[in-house]
C-alpha atoms as a PDB file:
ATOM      1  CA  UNK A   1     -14.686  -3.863  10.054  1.00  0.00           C
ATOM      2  CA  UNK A   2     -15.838  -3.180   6.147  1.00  0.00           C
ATOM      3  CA  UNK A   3     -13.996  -5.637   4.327  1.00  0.00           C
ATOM      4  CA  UNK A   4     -13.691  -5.734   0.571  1.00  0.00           C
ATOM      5  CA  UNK A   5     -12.129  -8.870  -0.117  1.00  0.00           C
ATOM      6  CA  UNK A   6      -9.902 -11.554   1.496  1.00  0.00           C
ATOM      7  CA  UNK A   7      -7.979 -14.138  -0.357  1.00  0.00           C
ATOM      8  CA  UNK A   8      -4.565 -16.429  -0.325  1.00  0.00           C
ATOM      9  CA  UNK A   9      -1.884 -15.592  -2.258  1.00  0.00           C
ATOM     10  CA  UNK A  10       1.810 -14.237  -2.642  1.00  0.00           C
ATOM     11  CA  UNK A  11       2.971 -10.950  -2.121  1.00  0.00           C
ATOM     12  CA  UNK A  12       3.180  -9.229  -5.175  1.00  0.00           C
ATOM     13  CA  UNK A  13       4.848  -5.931  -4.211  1.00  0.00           C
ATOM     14  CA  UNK A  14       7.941  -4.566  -1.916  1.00  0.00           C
ATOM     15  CA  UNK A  15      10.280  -6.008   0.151  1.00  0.00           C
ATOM     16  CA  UNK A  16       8.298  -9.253   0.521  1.00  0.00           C
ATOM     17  CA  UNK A  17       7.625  -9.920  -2.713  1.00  0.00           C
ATOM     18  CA  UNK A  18       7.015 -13.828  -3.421  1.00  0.00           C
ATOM     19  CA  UNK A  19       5.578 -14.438   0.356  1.00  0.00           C
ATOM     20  CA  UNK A  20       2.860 -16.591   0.552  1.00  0.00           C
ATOM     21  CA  UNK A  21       0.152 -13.802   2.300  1.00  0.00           C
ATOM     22  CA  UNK A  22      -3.178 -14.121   3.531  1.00  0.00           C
ATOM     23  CA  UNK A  23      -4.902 -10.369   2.204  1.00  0.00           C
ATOM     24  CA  UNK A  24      -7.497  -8.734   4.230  1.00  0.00           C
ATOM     25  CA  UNK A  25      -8.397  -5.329   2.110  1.00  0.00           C
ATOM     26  CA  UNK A  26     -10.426  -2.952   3.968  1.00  0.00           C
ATOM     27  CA  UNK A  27     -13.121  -0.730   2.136  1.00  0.00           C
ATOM     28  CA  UNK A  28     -13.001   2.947   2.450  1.00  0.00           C
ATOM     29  CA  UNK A  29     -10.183   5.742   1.712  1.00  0.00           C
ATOM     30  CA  UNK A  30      -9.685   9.139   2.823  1.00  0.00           C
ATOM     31  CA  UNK A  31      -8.061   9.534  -0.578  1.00  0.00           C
ATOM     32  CA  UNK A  32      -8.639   9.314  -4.368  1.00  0.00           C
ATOM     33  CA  UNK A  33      -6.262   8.830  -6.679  1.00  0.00           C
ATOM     34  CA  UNK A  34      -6.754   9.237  -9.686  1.00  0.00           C
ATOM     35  CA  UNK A  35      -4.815   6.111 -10.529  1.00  0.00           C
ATOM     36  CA  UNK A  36      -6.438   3.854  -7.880  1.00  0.00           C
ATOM     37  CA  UNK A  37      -6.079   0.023  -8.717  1.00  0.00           C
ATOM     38  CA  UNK A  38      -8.783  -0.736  -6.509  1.00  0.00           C
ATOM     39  CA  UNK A  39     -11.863   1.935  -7.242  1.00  0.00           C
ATOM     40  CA  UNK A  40     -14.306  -0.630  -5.050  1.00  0.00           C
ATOM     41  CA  UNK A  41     -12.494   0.353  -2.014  1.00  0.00           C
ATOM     42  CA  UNK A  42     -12.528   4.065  -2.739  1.00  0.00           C
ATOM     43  CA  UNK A  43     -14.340   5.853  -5.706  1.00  0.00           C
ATOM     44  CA  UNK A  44     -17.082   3.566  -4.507  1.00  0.00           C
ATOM     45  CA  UNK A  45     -16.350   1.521  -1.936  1.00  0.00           C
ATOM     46  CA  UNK A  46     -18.113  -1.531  -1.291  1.00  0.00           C
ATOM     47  CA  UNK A  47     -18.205  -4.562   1.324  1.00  0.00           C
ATOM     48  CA  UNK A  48     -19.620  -6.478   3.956  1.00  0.00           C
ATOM     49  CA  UNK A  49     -18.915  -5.873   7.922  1.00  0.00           C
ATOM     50  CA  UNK A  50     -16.584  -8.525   9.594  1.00  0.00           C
ATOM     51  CA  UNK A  51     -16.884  -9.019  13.025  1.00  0.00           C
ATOM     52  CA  UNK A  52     -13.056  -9.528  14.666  1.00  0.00           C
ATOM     53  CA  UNK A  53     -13.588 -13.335  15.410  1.00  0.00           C
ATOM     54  CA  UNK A  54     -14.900 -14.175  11.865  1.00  0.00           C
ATOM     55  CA  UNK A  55     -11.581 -12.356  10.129  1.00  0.00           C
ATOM     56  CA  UNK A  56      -9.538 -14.695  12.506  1.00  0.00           C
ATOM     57  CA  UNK A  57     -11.363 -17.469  11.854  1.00  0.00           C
ATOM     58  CA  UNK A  58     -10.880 -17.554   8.181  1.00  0.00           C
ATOM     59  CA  UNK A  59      -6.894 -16.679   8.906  1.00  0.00           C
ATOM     60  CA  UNK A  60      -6.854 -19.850  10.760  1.00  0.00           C
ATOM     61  CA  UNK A  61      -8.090 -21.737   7.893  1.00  0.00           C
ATOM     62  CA  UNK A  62      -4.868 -21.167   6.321  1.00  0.00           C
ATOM     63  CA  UNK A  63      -2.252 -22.405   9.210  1.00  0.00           C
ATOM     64  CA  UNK A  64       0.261 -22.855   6.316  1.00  0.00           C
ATOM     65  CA  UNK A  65       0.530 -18.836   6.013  1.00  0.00           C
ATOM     66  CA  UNK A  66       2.727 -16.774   8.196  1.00  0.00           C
ATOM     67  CA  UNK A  67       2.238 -13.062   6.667  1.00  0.00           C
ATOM     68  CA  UNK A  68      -0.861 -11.400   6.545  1.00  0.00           C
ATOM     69  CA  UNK A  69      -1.064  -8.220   4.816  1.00  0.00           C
ATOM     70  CA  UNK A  70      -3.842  -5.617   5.383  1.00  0.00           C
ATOM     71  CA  UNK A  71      -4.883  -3.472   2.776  1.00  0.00           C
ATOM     72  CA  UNK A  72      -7.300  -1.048   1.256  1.00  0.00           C
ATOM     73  CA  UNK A  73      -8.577   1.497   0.801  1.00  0.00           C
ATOM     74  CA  UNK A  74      -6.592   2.461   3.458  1.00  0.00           C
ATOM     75  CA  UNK A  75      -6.887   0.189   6.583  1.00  0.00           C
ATOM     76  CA  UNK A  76      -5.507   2.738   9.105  1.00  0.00           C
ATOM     77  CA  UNK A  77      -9.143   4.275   9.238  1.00  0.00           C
ATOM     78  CA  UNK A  78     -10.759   1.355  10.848  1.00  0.00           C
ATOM     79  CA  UNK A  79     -11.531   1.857  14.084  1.00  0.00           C
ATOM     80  CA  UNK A  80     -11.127  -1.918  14.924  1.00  0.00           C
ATOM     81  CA  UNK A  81      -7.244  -1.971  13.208  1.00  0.00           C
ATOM     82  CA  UNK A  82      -5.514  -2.210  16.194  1.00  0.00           C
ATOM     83  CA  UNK A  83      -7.315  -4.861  18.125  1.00  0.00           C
ATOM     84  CA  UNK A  84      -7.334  -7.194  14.997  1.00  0.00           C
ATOM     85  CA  UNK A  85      -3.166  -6.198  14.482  1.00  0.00           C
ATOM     86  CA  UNK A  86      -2.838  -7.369  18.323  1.00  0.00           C
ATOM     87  CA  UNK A  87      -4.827 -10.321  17.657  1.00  0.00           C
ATOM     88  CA  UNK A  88      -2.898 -11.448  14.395  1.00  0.00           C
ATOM     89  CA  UNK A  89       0.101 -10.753  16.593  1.00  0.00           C
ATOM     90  CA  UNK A  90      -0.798 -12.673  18.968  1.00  0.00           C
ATOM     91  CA  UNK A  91      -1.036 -15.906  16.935  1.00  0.00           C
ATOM     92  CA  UNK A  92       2.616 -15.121  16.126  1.00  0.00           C
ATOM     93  CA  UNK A  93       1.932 -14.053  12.541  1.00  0.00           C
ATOM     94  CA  UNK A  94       3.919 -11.519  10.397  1.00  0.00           C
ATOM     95  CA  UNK A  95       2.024  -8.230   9.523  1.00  0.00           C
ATOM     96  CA  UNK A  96       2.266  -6.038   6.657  1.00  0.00           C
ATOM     97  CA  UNK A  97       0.284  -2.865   6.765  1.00  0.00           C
ATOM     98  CA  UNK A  98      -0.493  -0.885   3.621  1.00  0.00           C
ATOM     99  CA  UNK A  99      -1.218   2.405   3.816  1.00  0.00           C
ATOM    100  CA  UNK A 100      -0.438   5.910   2.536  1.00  0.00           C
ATOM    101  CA  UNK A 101       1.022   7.311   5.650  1.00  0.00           C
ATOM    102  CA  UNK A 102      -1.482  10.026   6.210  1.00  0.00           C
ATOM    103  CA  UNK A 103      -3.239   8.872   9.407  1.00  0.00           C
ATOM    104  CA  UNK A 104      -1.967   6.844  12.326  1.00  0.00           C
ATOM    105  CA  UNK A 105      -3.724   3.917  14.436  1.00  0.00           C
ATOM    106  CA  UNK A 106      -2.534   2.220  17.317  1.00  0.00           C
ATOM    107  CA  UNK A 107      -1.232  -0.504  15.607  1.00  0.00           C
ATOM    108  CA  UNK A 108       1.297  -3.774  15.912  1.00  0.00           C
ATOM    109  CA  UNK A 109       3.313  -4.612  12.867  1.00  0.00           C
ATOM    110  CA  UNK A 110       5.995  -6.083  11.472  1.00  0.00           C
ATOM    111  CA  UNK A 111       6.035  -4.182   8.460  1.00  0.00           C
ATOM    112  CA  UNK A 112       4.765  -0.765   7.402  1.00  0.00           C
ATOM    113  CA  UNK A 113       4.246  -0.443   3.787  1.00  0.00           C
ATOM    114  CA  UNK A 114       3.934   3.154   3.350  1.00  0.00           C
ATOM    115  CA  UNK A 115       3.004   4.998  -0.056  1.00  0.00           C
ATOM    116  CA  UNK A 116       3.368   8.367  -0.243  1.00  0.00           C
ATOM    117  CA  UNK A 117       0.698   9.992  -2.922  1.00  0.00           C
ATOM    118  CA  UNK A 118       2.924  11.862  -5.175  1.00  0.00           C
ATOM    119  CA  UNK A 119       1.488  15.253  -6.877  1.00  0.00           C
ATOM    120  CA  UNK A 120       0.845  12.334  -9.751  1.00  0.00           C
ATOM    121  CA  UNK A 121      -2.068  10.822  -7.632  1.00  0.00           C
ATOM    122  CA  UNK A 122      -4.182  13.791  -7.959  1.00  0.00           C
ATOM    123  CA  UNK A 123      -7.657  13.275 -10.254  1.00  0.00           C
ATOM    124  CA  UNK A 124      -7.626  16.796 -11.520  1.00  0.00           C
ATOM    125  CA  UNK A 125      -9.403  15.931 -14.598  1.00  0.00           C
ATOM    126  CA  UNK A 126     -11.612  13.362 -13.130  1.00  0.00           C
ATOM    127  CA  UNK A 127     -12.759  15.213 -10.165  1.00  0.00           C
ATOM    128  CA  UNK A 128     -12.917  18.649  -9.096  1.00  0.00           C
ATOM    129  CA  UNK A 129     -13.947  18.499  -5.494  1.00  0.00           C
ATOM    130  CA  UNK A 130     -12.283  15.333  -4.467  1.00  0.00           C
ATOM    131  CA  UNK A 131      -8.657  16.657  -6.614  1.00  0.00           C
ATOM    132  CA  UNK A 132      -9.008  19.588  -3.652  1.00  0.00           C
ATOM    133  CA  UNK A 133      -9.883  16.962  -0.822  1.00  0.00           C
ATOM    134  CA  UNK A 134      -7.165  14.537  -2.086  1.00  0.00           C
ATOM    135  CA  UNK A 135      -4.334  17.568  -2.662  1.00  0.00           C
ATOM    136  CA  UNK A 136      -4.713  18.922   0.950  1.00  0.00           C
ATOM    137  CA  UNK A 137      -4.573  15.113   2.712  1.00  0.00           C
ATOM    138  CA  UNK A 138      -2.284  12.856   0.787  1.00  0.00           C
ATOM    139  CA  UNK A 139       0.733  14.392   2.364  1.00  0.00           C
ATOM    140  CA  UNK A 140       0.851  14.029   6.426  1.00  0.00           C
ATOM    141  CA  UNK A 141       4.892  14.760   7.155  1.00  0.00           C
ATOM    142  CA  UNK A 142       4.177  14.773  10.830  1.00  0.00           C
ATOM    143  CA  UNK A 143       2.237  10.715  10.455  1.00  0.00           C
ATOM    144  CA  UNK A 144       5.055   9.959   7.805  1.00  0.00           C
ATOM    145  CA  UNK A 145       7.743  10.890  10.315  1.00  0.00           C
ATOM    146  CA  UNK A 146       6.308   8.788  13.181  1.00  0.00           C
ATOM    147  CA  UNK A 147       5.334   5.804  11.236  1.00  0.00           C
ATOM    148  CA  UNK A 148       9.056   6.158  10.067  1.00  0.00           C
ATOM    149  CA  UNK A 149      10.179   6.190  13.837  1.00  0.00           C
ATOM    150  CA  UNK A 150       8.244   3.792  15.207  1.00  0.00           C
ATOM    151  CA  UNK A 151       8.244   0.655  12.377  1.00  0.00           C
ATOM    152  CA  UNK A 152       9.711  -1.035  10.231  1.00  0.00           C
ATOM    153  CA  UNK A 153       9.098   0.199   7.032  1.00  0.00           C
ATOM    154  CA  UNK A 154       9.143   0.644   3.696  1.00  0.00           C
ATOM    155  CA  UNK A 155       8.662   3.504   1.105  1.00  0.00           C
ATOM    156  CA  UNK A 156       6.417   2.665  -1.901  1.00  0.00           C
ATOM    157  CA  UNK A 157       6.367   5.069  -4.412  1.00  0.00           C
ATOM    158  CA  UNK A 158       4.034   4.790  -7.612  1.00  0.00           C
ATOM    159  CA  UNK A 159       5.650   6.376 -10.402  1.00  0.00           C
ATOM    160  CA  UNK A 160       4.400   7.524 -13.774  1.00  0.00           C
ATOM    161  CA  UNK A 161       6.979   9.382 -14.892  1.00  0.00           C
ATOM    162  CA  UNK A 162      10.974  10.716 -14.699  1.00  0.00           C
ATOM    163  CA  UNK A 163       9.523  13.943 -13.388  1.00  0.00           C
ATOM    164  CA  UNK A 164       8.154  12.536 -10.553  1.00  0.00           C
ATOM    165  CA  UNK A 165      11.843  12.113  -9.058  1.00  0.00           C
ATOM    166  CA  UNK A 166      12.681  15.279  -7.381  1.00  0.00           C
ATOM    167  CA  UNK A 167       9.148  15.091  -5.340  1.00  0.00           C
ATOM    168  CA  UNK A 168      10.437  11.437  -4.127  1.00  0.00           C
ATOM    169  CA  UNK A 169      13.696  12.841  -3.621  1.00  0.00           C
ATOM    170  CA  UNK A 170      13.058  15.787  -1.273  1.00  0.00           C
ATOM    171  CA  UNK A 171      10.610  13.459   0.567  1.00  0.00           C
ATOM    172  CA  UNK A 172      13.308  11.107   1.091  1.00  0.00           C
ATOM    173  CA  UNK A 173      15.599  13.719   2.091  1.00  0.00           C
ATOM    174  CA  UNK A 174      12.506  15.035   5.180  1.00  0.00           C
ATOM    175  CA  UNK A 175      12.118  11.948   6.231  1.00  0.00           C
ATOM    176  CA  UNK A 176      16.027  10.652   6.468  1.00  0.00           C
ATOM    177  CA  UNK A 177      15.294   7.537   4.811  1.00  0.00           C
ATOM    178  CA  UNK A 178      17.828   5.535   3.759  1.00  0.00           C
ATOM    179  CA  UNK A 179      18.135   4.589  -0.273  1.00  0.00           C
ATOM    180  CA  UNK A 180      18.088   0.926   0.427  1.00  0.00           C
ATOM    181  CA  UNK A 181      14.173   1.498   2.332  1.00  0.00           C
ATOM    182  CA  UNK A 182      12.790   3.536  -1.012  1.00  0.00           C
ATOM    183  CA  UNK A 183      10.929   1.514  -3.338  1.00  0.00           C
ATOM    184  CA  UNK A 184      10.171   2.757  -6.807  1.00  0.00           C
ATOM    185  CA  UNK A 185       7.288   0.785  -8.722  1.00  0.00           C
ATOM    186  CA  UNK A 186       5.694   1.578 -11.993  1.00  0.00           C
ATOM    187  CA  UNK A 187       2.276   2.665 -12.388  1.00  0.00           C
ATOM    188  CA  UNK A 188       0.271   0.435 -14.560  1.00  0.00           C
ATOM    189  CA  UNK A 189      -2.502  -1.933 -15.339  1.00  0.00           C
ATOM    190  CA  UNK A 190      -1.668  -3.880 -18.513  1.00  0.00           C
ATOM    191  CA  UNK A 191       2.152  -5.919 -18.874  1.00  0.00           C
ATOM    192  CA  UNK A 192       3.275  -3.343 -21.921  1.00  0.00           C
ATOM    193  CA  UNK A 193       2.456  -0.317 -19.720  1.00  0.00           C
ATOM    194  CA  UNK A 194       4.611  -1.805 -16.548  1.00  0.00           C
ATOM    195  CA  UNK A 195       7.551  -3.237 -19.320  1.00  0.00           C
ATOM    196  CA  UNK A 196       7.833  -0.075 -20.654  1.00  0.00           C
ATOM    197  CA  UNK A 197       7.720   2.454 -17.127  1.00  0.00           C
ATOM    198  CA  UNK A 198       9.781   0.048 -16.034  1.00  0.00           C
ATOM    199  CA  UNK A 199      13.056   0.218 -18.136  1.00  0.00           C
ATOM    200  CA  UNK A 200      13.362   4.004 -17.433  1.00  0.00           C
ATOM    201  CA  UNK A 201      12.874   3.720 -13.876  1.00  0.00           C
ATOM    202  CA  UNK A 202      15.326   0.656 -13.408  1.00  0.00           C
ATOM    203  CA  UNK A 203      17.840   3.195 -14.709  1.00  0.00           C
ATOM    204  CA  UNK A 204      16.858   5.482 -11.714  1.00  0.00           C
ATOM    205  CA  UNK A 205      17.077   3.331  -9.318  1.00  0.00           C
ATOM    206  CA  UNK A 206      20.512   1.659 -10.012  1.00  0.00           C
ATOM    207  CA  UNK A 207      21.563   5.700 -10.251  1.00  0.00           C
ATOM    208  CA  UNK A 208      20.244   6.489  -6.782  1.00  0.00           C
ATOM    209  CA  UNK A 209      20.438   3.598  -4.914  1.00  0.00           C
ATOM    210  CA  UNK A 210      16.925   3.243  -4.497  1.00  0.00           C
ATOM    211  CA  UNK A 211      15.275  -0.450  -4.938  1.00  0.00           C
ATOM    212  CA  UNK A 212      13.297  -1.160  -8.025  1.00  0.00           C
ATOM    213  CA  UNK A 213       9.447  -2.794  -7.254  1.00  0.00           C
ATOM    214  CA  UNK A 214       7.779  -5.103 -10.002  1.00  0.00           C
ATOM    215  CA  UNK A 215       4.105  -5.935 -10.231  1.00  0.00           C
ATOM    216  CA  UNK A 216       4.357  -9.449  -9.617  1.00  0.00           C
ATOM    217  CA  UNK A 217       0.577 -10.168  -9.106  1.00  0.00           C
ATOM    218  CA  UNK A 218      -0.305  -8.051 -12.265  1.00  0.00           C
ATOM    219  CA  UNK A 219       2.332 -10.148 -14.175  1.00  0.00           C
ATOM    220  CA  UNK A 220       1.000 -13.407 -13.429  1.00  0.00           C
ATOM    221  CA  UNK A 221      -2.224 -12.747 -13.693  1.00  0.00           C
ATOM    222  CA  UNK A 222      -3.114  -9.887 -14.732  1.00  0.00           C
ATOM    223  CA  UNK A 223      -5.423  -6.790 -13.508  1.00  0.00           C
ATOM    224  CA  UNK A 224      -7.882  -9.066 -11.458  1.00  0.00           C
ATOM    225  CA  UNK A 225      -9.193  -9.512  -8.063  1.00  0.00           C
ATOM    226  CA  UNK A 226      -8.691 -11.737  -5.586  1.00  0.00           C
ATOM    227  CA  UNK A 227      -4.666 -12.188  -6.391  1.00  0.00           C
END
């Protein structure tokens, strides 16, 4: 499996926020947003190949840690997802899986993180050729609708701005999701940028029932690696 990175820390993001998580980020995307937080798994994606055993081996190093989140990129590419889910299940740990919701694998999980790419995630301006790739993939209704049968989930949405609403609102109405499983989190790098996306879309959320998702990770330590 291309791995980017692996490292010990605390969920920063969604339901789980404040977990202490063991994060195994694959390399490689099927998308490009224009946005992306983590261009070395996707603009140009970089990494080493992990045998299975070795990525367990280095989980067991940690037998304090009960969640294990993988990540990207988008991890639902890998061919070897599902025997490494299986085998992290197995050891009677909690998995997170984050991924955009535009292909499936034959995975085990206890939660799917899914994040829809909004209209906002397209890199127009940055890239011609991969803006058309991204536009025509970063939507999959008929993967969004099974991942949304068959886990349990969660609906991540990265917002920019107010206008981005109605797009997250007619996808929550296709894909009968419940207000209390929709997750609205700021886009941002910096603490000023998240501060201020964040007081207008707290107002959204306590208007629509929908649950508001801080940066936890990028407000303790910033935009860095390896947190």
């Amino acid at each position: 499996m291309k791995i980017s990175e692996v490292f010990a820390t605390i969920q920063g993001e969604g339901v789980l926020t404040g977990v202490p998580s063991l994060f195994i980020r694959t390399s490689g995307c099927n998308l490009r947003c224009h946005w992306c937080d983590t261009p070395y798994t996707s603009w140009a994606p970089e990494g080493d190949d992990w045998p299975l055993d070795r990525l367990l081996a280095w989980v067991e190093d940690f037998p304090a840690y009960r969640h294990v989140v993988l990540t990207g990129g988008e991890p639902m590419i890998q061919p070897e997802l599902p025997a490494l889910t299986r085998a992290l299940h197995a050891r009677g740990l909690h998995i997170t899986i984050e991924t955009a919701g535009t292909v499936e694998a034959d995975a085990v999980c206890g939660l799917m993180s899914i994040s829809p790419k909004l209209a906002n995630s397209t890199p127009w301006e940055r890239d011609a050729q991969w803006a058309k790739r991204h536009e025509r993939a970063r939507m999959n209704l008929p993967v969004l609708r099974s991942l949304v049968r068959n886990y349990e989930y969660q609906l991540k949405f990265v917002v920019e701005k107010e206008a981005d609403l109605p797009e997250i609102q007619t996808l929550v109405r296709e894909l009968n999701a419940p207000p209390g499983k929709v997750l609205l989190m700021p886009e941002g790098l910096d603490d000023s940028t998240l501060r201020a996306r964040s007081q207008w879309l707290v107002e959204l959320c306590k208007a629509h029932g929908y649950r508001f998702c801080p940066r936890l990770h990028i407000q303790i330590w910033g935009a860095r690696r390896g947190v």
